[in-house]
Protein backbone atom coordinates (compact mmCIF):
# COMPACT_ATOMS: atom_id res chain seq x y z
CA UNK A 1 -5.33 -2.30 -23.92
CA UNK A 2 -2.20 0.29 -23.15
CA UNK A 3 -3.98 3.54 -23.49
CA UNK A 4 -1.21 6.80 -23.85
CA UNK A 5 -2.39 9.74 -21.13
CA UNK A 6 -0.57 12.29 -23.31
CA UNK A 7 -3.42 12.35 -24.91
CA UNK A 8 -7.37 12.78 -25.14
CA UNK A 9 -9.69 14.76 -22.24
CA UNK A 10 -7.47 15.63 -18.83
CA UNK A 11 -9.69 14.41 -16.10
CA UNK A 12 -11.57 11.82 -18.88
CA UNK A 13 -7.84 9.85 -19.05
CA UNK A 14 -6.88 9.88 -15.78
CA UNK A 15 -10.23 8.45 -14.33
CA UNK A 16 -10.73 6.16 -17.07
CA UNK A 17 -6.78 4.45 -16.00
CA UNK A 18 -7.54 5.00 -12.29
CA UNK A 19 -10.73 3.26 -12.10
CA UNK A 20 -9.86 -0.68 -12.76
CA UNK A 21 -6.76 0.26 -10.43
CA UNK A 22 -9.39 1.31 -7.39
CA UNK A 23 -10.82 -1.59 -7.83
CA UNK A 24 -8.13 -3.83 -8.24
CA UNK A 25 -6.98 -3.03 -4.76
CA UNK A 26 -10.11 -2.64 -3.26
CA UNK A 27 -9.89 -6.65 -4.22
CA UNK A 28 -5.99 -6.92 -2.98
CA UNK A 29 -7.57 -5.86 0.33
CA UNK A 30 -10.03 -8.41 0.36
CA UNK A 31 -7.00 -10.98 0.96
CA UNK A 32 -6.70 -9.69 4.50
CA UNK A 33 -9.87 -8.15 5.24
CA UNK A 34 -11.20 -11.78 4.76
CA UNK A 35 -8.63 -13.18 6.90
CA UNK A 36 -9.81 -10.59 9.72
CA UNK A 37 -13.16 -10.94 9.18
CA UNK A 38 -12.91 -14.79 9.05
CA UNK A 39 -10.64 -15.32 12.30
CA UNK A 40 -12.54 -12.22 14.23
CA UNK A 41 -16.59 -13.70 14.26
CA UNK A 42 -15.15 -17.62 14.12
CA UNK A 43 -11.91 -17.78 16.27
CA UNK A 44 -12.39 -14.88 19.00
CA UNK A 45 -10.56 -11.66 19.75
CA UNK A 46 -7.10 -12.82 20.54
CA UNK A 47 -6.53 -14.48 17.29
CA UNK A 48 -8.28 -10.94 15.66
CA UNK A 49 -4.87 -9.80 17.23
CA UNK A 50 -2.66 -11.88 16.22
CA UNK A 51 -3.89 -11.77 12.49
CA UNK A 52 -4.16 -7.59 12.72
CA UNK A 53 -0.45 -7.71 13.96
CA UNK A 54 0.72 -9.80 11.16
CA UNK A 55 -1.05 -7.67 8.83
CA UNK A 56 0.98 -4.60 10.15
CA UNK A 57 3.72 -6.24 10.14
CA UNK A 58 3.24 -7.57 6.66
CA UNK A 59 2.42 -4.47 5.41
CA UNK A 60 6.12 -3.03 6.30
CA UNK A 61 7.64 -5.70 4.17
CA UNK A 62 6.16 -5.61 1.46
CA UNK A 63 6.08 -2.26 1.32
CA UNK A 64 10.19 -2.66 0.68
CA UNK A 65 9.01 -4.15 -2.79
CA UNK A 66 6.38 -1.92 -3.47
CA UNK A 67 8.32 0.90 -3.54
CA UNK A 68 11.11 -0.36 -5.81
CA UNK A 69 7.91 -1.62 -8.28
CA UNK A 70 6.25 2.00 -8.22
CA UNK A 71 9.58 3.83 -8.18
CA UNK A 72 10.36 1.34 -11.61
CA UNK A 73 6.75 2.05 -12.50
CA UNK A 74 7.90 6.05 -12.69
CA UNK A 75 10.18 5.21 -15.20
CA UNK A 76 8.67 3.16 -17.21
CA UNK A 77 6.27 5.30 -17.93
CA UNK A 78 8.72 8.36 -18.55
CA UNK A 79 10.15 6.34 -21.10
CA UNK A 80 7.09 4.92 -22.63
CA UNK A 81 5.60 8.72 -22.52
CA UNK A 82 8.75 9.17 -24.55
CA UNK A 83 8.27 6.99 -26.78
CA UNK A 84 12.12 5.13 -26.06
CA UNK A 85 11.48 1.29 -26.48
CA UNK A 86 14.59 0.34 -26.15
CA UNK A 87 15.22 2.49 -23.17
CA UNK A 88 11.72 1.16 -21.94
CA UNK A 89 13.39 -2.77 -22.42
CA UNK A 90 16.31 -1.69 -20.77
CA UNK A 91 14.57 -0.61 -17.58
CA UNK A 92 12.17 -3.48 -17.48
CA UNK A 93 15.20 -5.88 -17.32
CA UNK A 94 17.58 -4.15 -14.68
CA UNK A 95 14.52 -3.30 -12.60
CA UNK A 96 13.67 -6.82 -12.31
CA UNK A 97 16.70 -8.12 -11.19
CA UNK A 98 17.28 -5.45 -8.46
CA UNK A 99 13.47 -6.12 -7.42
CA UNK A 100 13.94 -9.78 -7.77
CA UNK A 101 16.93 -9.71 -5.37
CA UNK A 102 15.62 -7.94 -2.68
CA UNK A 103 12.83 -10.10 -2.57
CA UNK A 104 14.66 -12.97 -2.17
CA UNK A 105 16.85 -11.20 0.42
CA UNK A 106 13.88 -9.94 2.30
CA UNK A 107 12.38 -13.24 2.11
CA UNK A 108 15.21 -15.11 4.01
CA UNK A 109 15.68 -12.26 6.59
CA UNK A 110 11.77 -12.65 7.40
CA UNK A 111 12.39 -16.42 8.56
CA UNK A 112 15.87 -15.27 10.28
CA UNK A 113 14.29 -12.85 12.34
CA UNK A 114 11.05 -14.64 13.20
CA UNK A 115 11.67 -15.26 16.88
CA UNK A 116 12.63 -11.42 16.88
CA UNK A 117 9.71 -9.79 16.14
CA UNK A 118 7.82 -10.49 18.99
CA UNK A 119 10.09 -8.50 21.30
CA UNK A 120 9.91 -5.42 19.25
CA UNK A 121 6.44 -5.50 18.42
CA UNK A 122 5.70 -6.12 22.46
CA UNK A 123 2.99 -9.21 21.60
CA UNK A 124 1.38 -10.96 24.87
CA UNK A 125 2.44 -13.95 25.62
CA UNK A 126 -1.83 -15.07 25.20
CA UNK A 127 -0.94 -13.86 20.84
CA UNK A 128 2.50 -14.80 20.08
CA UNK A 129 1.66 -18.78 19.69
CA UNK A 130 -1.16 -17.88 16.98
CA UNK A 131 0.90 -14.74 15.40
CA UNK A 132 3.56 -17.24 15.04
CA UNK A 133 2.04 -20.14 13.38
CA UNK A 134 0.42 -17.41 11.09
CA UNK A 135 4.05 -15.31 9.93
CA UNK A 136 5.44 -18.61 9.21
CA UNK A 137 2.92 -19.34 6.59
CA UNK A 138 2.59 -15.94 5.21
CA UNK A 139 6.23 -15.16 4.71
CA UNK A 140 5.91 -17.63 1.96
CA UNK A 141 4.02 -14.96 0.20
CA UNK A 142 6.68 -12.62 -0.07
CA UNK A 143 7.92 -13.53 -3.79
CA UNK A 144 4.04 -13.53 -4.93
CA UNK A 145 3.65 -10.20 -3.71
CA UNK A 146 6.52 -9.11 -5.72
CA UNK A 147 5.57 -10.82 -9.05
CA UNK A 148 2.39 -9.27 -8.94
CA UNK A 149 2.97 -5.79 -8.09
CA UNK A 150 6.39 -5.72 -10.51
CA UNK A 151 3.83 -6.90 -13.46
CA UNK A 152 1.22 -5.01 -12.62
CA UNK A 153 3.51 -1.64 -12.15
CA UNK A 154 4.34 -2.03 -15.61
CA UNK A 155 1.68 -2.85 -17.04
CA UNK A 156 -0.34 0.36 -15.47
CA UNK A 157 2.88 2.48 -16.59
CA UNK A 158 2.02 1.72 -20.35
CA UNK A 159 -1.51 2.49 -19.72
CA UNK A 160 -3.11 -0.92 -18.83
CA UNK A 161 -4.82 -0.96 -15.67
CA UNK A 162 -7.34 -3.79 -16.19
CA UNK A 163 -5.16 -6.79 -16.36
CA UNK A 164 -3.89 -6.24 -13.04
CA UNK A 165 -7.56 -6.09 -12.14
CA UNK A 166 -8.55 -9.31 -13.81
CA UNK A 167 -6.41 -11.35 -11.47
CA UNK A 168 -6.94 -10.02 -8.52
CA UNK A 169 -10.05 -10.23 -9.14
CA UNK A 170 -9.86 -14.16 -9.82
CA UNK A 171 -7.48 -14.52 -7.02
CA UNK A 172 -9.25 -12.39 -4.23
CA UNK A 173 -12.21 -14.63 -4.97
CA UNK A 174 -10.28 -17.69 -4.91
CA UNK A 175 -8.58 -16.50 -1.13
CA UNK A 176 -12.08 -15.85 0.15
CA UNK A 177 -13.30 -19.68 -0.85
CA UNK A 178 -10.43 -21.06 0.47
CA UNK A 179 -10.57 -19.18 3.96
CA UNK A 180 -13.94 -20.51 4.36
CA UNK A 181 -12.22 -23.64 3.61
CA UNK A 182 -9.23 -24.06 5.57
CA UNK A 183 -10.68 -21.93 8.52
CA UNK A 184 -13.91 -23.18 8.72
CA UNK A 185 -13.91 -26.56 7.01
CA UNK A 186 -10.42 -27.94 8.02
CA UNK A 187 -10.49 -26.01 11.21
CA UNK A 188 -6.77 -24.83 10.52
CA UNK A 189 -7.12 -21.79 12.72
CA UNK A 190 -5.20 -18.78 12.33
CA UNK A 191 -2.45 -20.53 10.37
CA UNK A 192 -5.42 -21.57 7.51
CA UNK A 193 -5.73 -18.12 6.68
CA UNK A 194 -2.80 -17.63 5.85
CA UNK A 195 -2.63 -20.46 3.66
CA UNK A 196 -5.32 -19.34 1.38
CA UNK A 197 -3.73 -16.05 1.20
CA UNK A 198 -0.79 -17.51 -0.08
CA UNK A 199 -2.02 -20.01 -2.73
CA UNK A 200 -4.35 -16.94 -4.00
CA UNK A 201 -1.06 -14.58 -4.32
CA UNK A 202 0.74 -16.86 -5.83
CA UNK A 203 -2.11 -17.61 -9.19
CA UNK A 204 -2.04 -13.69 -9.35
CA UNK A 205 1.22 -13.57 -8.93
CA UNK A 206 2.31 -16.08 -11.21
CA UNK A 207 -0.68 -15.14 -13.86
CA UNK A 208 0.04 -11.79 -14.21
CA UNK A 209 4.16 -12.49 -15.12
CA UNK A 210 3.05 -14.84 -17.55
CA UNK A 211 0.79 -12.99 -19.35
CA UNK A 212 3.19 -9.82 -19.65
CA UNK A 213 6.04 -12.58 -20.76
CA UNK A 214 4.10 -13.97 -23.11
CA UNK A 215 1.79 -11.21 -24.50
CA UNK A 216 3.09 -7.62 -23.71
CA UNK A 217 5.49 -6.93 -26.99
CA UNK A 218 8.17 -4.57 -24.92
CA UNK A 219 9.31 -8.02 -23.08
CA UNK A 220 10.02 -9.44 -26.89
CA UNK A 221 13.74 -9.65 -27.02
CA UNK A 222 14.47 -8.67 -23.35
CA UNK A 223 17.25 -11.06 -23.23
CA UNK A 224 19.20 -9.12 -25.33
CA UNK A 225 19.54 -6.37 -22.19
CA UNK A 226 20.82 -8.93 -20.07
CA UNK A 227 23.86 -6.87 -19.17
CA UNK A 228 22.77 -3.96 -17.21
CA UNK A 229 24.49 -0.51 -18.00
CA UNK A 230 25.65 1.03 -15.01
CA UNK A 231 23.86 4.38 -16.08
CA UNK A 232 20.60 2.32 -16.40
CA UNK A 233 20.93 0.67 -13.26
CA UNK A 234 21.47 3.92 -11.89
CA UNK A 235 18.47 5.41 -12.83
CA UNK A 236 16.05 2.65 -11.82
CA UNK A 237 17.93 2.47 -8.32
CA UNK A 238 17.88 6.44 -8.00
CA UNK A 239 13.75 6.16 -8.52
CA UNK A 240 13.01 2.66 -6.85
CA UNK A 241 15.41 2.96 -3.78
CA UNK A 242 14.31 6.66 -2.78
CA UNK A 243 10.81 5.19 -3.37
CA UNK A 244 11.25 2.35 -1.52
CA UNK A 245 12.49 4.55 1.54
CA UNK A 246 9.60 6.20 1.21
CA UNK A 247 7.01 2.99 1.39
CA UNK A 248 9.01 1.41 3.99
CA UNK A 249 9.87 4.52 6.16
CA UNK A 250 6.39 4.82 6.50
CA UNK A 251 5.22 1.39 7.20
CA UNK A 252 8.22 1.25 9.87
CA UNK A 253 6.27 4.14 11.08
CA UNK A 254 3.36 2.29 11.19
CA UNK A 255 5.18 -0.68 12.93
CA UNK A 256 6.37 1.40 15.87
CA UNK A 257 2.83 2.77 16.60
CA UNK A 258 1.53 -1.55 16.41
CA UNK A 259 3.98 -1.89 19.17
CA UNK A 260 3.05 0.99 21.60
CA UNK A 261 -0.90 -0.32 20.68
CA UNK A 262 0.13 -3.56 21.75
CA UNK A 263 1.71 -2.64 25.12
CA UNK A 264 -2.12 -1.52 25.69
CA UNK A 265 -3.13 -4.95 25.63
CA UNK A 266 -5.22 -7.68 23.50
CA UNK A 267 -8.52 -5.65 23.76
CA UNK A 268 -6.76 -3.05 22.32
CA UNK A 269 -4.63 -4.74 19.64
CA UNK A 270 -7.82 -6.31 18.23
CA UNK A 271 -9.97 -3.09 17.77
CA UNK A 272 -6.65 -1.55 16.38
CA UNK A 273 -6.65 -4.60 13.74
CA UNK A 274 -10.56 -4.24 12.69
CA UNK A 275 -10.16 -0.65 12.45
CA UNK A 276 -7.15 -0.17 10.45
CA UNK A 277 -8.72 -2.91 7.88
CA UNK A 278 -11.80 -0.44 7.68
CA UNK A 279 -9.15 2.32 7.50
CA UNK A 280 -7.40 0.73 4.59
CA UNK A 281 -10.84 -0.53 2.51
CA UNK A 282 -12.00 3.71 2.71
CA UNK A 283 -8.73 5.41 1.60
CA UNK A 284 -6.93 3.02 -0.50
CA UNK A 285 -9.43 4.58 -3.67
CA UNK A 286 -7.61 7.95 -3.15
CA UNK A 287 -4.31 5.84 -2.65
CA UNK A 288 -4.51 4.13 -5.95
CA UNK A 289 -6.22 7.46 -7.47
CA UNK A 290 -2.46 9.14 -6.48
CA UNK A 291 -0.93 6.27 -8.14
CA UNK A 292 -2.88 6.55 -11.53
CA UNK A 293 -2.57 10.68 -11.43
CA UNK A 294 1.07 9.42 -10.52
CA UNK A 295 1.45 7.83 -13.89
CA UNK A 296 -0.68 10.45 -15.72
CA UNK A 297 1.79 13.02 -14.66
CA UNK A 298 5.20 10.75 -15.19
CA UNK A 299 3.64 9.99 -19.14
CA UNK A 300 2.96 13.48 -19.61
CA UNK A 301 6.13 14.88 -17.97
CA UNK A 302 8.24 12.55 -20.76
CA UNK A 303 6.36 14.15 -23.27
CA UNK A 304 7.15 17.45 -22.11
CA UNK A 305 3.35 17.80 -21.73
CA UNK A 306 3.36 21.13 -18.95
CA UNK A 307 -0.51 22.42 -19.65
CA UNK A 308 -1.78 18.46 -18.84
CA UNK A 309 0.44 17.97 -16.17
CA UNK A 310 -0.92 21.60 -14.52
CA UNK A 311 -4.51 21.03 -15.44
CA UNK A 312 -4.24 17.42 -14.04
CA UNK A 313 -3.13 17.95 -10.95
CA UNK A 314 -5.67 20.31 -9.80
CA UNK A 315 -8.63 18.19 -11.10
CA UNK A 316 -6.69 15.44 -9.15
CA UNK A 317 -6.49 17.46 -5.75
CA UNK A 318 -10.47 18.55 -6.48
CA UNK A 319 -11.67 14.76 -7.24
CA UNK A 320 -9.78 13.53 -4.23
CA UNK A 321 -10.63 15.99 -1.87
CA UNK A 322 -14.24 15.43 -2.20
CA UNK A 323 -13.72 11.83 -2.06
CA UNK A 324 -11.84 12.04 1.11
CA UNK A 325 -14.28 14.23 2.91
CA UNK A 326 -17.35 12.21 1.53
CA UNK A 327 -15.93 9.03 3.04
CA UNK A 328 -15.07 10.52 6.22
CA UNK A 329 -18.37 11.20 6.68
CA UNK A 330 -19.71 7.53 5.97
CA UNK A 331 -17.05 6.04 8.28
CA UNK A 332 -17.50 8.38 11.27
CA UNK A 333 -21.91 7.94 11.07
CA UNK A 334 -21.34 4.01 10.58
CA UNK A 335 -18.36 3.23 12.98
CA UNK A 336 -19.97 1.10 14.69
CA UNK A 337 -21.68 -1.46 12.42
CA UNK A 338 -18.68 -0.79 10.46
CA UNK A 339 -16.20 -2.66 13.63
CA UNK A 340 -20.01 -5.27 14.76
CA UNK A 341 -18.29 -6.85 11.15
CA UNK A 342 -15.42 -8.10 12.09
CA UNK A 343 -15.85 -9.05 15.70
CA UNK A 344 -18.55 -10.02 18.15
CA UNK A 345 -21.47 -7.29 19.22
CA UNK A 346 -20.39 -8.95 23.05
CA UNK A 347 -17.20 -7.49 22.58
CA UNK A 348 -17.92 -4.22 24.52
CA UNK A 349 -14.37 -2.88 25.13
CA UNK A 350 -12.88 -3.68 21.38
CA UNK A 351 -16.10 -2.47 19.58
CA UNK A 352 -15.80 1.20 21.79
CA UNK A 353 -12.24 1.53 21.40
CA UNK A 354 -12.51 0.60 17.54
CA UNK A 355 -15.25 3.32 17.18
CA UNK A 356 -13.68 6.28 19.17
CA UNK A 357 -9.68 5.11 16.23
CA UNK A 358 -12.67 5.39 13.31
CA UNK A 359 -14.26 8.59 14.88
CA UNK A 360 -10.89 10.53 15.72
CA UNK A 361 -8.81 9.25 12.58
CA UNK A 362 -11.43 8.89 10.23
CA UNK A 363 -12.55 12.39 10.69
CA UNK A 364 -9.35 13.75 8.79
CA UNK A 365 -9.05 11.41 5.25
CA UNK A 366 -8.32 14.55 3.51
CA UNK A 367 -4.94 14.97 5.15
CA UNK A 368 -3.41 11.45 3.59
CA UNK A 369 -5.56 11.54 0.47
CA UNK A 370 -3.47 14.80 -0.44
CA UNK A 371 -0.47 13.35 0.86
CA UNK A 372 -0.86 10.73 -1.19
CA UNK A 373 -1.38 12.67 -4.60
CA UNK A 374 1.81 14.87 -3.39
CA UNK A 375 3.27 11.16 -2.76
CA UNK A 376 2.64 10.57 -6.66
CA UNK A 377 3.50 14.09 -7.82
CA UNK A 378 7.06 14.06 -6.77
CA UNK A 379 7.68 10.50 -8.30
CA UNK A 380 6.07 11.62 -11.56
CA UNK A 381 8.40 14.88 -11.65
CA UNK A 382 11.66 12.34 -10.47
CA UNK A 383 11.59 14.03 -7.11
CA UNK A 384 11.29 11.08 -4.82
CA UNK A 385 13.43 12.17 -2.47
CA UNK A 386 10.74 14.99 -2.02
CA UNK A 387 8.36 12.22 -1.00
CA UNK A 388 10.60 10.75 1.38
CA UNK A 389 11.17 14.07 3.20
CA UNK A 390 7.20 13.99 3.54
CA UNK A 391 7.04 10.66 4.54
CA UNK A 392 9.73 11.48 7.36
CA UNK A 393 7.80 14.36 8.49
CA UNK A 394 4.28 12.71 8.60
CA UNK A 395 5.66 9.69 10.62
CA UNK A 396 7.99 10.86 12.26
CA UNK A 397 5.16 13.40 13.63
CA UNK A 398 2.67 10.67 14.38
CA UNK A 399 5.24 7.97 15.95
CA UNK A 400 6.97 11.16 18.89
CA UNK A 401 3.45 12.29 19.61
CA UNK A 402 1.87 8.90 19.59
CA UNK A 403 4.13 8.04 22.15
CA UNK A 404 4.00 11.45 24.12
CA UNK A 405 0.39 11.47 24.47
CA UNK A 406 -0.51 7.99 24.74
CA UNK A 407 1.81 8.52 27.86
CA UNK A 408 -0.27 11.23 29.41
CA UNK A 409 -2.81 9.06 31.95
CA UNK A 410 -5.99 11.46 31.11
CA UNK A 411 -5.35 10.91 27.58
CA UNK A 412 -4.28 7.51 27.07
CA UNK A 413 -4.09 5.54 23.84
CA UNK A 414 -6.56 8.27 21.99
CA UNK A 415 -3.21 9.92 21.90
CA UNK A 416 -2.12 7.44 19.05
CA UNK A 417 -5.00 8.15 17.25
CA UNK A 418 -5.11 12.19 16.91
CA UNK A 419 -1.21 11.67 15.91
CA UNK A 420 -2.06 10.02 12.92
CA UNK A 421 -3.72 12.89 11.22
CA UNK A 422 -1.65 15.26 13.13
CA UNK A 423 1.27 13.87 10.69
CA UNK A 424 -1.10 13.80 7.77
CA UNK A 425 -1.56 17.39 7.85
CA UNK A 426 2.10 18.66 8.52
CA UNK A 427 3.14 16.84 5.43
CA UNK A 428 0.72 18.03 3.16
CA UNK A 429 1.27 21.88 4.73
CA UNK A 430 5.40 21.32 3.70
CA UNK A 431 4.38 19.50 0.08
CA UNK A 432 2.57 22.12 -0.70
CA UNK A 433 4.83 25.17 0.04
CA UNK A 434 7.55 23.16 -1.86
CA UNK A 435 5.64 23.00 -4.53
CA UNK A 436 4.41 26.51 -5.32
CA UNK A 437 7.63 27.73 -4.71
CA UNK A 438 9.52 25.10 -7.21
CA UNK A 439 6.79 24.84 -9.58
CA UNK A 440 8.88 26.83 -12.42
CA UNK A 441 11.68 24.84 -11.96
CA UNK A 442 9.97 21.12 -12.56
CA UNK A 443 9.53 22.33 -16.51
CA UNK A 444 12.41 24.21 -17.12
């Protein structure tokens, strides 16, 4: 199933690889989008809150271990592009004991600082007993979320993105049953939710490892690599650290902006939730497209491959700017119908302020669909520092204007919302200049 992008039609290899991976996530966001959709029509707006908090929240940290996965994923793929298996070996094995640590780490940090988060997030006093009960059952999830996207980073770095697929697929289905289940038919509440989420992370989780264990031949003999060279471990930590900056710089971002929504009040912090799940379901195809051209260009760049890596970065920027502007469209004429999903067509105030987020943010997808193929280019080219100077710059842009014009009285908490693309578009404007002006130095 490992299919080698050095090779074949440009565009023909990279959407064949990036297609299983848009939908695998489109599934990985059916874990939360159920729980929201779930708790919003059956359990009423506050606990809508509560869940879309977590979800932020969540969302930061696990966003520590996704970025050491992808930033491993960048070098697996150099290395299998290069056609090094023992190098390959090598890197699996001290990339999954750095990953493995941290996600233990992060794990016990998340209980520590429970009783924390509600003071920096600013959640009402009418949330915090639901948002609670929920965090304490989905920190269990942490390790899950690691095995899975570890696996399933190497696996799509040798080519194979329809495993990954497969169990979501099983898994997403599995979280939806049991939501139903534990929500509806147990009457569990918030905290039910998060149970199913769990249980379905873990089978993916836990699948996924032990099919790459047991079938994938470049984990044969792993234990040999047990000690880690320091030059190794250097390497992966040089690529996963930077890219885990990145991922969690911007989720911080992210978190800041849940807590200045949340000084606005529950109204507010629900349509925020429901929106930002309809956010996430319409971009994360161009997301996972910058991942795939992401390991199209890392493949190609370890073969020395400059005339694919050219060509395929412009078809990339083409295909994903029409996507982005094509879905803009959809999102902005269907706002409404899109939020009447996930909460109550009597809940005036959160379905208006959901539609004016989807009709001000949703306008611009184009901004973070390039950002994120500029996100994947500087990975691939083992520049991610590059993508954590355009990380900086897009939230650091949204979070100081969020919270200067959200302050303004005439324009309020729209303010938040035209920073977001605000941010978007900076970044892409420096990633861009960077990159024309460095271009002859990437292949030297």
């Amino acid at each position: 199933m490992n299919q080698d992008l050095t090779k074949g039609p440009v565009m023909g290899a990279m959407l064949k690889f990036a297609v299983p991976m848009i939908f695998g996530n489109l599934l990985q966001q059916c874990y939360n989008i159920a729980d929201t959709l779930i708790v919003g029509k059956f359990l009423g707006s506050a606990a809508l809150a509560a869940v879309g908090s977590s979800f932020t929240l969540m969302t930061f940290l696990t966003s520590i271990l996704l970025g050491l996965c992808m930033g491993s994923g960048a070098v697996f793929s150099i290395r299998f592009g290069q056609r090094d298996e023992e190098g390959l070996k090598e890197s699996i094995w001290a990339s999954f004991v750095l990953a493995a640590s941290f996600a233990i780490l992060l794990n016990i940090l998340a209980f520590a600082c429970l009783d924390g988060i509600r003071i920096f997030l600013q959640v009402p006093e009418e949330v915090w007993g639901m948002m609670r009960q929920y965090l304490l059952v989905i920190f269990c999830g942490i390790f899950a979320t690691f095995l899975y996207n570890f696996f399933a980073a190497f696996l799509r770095a040798v080519g194979n993105s329809l495993v990954p697929l497969v169990f979501l697929a099983v898994s997403a289905g599995i979280n939806i049953v049991l939501d139903l289940w534990f929500v509806l038919g147990l009457g569990q509440g918030a905290a039910g939710a998060a149970m199913a989420t769990v249980i379905a992370q873990y089978i993916s989780g836990a699948g996924i490892a032990a099919y790459a264990w047991l079938l994938c031949p470049q984990f044969h003999g792993i234990w040999n690599y047990r000690r880690i060279k320091g030059s190794c471990l250097k390497e992966i930590g040089s690529f996963s650290i930077l890219t885990c900056v990145q991922q969690s710089v911007m989720n911080l971002g992210i978190l800041m902006v849940q807590g200045l929504v949340n000084s606005f009040g529950p109204a507010v912090m629900a349509a925020f939730a429901a929106a930002v799940k309809i956010d996430a379901f319409a971009y994360m195809p161009v997301q996972d497209f910058g991942n795939a051209c992401s390991t199209f260009l890392a493949q190609n760049y370890g073969a020395r491959e400059k005339e694919r890596i050219q060509k395929g970065w412009k078809g990339a920027l083409a295909a994903a700017s029409f996507f982005s502007i094509t879905v803009s469209a959809l999102v902005c004429i269907f706002a409404r119908p899109l939020m009447e999903l996930f909460i109550d067509s009597r809940e005036t105030m959160v379905i208006q302020e959901g539609v004016r987020y989807l009709r001000i943010e949703g306008a611009f997808y184009v901004g973070i669909g390039c950002l994120f193929l500029l996100y994947g280019l500087y990975r691939a080219l083992g520049k991610p520092g590059m993508s954590v100077v355009l990380t900086v710059i897009s939230l650091g842009t949204r979070v100081l204007l969020a919270y200067l014009l959200s302050a303004v009285p005439a324009i309020g908490v729209a303010g938040i919302w035209w920073a977001i693309p605000i941010g978007w578009f900076l970044a892409d404007a420096v990633g861009m200049i960077y990159y024309i002006k460095k271009k002859g130095q990437f292949f030297s």
